[in-house]
N, C-alpha and C. Protein backbone atom coordinates (compact mmCIF):
# COMPACT_ATOMS: atom_id res chain seq x y z
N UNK A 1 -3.54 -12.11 17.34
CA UNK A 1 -4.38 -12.13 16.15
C UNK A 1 -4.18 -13.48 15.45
N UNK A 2 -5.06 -13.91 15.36
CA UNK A 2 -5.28 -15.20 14.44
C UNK A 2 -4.92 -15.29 13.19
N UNK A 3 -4.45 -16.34 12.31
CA UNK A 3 -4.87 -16.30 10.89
C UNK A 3 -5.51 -15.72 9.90
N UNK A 4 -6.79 -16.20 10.57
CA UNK A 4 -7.91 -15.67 10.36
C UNK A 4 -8.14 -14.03 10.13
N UNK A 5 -7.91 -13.76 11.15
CA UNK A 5 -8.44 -12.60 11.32
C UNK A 5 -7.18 -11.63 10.73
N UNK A 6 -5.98 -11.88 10.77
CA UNK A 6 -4.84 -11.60 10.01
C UNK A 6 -4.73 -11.17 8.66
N UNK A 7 -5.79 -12.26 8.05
CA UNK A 7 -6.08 -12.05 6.28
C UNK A 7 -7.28 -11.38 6.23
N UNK A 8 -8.16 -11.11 7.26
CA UNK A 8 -9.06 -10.45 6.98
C UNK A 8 -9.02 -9.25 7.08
N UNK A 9 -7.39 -8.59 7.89
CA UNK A 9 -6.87 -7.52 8.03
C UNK A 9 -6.60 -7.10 7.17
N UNK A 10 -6.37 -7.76 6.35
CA UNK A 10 -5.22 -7.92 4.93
C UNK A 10 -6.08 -7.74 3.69
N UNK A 11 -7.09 -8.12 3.74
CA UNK A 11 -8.49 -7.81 2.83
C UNK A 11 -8.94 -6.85 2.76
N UNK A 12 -8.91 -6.23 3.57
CA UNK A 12 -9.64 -4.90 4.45
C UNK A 12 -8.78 -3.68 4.05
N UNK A 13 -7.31 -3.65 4.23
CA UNK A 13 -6.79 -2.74 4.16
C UNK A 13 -6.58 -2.65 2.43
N UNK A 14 -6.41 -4.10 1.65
CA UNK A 14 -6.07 -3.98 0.27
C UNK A 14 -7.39 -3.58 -0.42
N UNK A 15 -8.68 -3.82 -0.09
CA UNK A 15 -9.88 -3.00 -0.62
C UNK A 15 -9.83 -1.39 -0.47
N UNK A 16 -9.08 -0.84 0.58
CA UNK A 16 -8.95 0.71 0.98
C UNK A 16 -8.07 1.51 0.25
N UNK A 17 -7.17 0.38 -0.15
CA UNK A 17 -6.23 1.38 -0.97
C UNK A 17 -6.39 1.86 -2.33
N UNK A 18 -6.42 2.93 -2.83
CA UNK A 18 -6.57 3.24 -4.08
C UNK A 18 -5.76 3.07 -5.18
N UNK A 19 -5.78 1.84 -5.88
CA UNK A 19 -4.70 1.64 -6.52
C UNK A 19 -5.75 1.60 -8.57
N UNK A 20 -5.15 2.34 -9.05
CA UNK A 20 -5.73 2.36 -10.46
C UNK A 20 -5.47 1.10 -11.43
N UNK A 21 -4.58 -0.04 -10.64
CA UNK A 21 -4.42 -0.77 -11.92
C UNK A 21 -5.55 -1.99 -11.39
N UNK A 22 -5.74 -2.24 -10.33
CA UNK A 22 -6.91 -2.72 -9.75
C UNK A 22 -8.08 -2.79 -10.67
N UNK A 23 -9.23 -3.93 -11.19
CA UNK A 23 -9.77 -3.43 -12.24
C UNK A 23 -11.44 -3.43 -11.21
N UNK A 24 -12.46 -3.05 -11.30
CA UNK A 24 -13.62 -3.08 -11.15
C UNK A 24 -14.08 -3.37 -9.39
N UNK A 25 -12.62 -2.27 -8.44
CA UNK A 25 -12.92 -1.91 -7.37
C UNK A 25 -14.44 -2.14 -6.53
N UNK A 26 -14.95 -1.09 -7.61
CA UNK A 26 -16.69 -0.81 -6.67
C UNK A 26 -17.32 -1.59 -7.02
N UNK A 27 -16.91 -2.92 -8.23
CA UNK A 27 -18.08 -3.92 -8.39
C UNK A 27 -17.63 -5.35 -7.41
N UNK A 28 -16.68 -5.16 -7.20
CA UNK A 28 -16.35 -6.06 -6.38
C UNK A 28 -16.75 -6.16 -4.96
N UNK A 29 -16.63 -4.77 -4.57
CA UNK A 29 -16.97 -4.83 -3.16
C UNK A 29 -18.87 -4.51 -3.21
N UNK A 30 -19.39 -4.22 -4.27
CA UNK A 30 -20.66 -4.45 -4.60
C UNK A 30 -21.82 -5.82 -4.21
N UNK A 31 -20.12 -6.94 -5.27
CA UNK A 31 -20.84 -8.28 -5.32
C UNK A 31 -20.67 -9.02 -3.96
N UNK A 32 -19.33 -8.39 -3.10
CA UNK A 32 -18.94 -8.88 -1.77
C UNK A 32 -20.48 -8.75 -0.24
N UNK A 33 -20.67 -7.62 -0.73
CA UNK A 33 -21.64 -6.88 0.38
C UNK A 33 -22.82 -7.40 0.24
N UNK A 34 -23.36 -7.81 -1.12
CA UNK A 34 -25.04 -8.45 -1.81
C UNK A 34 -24.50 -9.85 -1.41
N UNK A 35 -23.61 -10.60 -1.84
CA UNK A 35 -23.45 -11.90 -1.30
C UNK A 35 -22.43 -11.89 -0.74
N UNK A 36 -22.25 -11.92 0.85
CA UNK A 36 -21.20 -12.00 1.60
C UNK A 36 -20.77 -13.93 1.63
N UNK A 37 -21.61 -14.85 1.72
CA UNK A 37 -21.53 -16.09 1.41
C UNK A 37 -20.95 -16.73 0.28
N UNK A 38 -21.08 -15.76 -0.93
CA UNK A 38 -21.20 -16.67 -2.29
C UNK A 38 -19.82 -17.13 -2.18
N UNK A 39 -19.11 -17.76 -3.23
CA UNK A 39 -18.64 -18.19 -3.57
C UNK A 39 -17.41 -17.16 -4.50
N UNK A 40 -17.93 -16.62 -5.37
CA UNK A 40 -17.03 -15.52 -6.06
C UNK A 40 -17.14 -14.74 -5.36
N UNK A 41 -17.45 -14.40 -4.22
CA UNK A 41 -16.74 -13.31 -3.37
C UNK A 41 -15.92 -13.63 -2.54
N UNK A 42 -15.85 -15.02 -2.18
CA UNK A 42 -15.07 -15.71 -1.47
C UNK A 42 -13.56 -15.74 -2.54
N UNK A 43 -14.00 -15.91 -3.77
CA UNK A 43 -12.51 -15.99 -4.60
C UNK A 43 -11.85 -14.66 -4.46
N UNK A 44 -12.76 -13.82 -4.62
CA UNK A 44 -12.42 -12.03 -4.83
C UNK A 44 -11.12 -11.72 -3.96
N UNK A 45 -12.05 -12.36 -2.52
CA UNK A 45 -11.25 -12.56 -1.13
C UNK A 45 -9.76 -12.72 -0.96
N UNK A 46 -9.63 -14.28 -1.89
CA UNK A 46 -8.72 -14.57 -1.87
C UNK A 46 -7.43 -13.95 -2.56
N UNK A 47 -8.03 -13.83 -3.67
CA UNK A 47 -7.14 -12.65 -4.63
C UNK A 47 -6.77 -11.79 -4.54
N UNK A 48 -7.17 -10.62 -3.55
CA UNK A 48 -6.96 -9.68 -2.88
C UNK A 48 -5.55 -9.90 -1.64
N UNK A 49 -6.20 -11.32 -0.73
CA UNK A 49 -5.01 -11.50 -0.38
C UNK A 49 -3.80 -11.94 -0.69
N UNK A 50 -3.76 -12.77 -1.85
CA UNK A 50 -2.86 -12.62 -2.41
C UNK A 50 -2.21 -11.78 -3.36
N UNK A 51 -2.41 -10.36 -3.46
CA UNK A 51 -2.05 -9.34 -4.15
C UNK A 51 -1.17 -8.67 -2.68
N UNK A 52 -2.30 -8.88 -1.69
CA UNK A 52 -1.66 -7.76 -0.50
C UNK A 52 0.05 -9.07 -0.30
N UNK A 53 -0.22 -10.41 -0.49
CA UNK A 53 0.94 -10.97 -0.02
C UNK A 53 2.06 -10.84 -0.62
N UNK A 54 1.62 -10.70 -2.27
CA UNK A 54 2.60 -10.77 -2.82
C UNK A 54 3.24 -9.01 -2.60
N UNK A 55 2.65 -8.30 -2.31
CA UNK A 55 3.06 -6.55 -2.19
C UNK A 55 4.12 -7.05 -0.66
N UNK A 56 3.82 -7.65 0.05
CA UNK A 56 4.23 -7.67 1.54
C UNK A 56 6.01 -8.68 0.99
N UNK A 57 5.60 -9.63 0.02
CA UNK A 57 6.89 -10.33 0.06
C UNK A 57 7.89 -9.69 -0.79
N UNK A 58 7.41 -8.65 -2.31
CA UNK A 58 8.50 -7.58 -2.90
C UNK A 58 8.44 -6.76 -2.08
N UNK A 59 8.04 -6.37 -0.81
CA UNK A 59 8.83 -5.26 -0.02
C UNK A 59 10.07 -5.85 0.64
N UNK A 60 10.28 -7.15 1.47
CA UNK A 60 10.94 -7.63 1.90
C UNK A 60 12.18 -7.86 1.06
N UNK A 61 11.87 -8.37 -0.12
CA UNK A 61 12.93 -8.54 -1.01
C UNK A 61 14.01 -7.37 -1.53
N UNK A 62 13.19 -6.05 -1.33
CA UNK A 62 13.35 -4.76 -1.39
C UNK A 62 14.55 -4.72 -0.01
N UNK A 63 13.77 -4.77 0.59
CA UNK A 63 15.00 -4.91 2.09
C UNK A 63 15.80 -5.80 2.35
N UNK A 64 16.00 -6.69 1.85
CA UNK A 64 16.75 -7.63 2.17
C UNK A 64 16.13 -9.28 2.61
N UNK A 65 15.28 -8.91 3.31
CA UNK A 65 14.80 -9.75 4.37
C UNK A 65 14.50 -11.41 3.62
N UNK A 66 13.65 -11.65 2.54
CA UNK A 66 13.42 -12.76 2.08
C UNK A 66 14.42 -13.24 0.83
N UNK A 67 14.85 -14.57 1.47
CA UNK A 67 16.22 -15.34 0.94
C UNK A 67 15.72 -16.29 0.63
């Protein structure tokens, strides 16, 4: 798996999860689906992955793993 396709894993699964502190879920993936190109969905994108990264690096820290 690529990069690429790695964070898009990562996008994918952090849009699925139901998390309540998340703010405006269904408008996001609203504005994602009407403009898959734009630009603020491209940020949305990013933000997402970095929510799923930062969840992935306090688990590690949780375990030990990141020093």
């Amino acid at each position: 798996m690529t990069k690429a396709e790695s964070a898009l894993h990562m996008i994918e699964k952090e849009r699925e999860q139901n998390n309540n502190n998340r703010l405006f879920a269904r408008e996001i993936n609203a504005v994602y689906e009407q403009h898959p190109s734009d630009a603020y969905a491209f940020g949305i994108d990013m933000f997402l992955l970095g929510i799923a990264k930062g969840r992935r690096m306090e688990k590690a820290a949780r375990k030990g793993g990141a020093r």
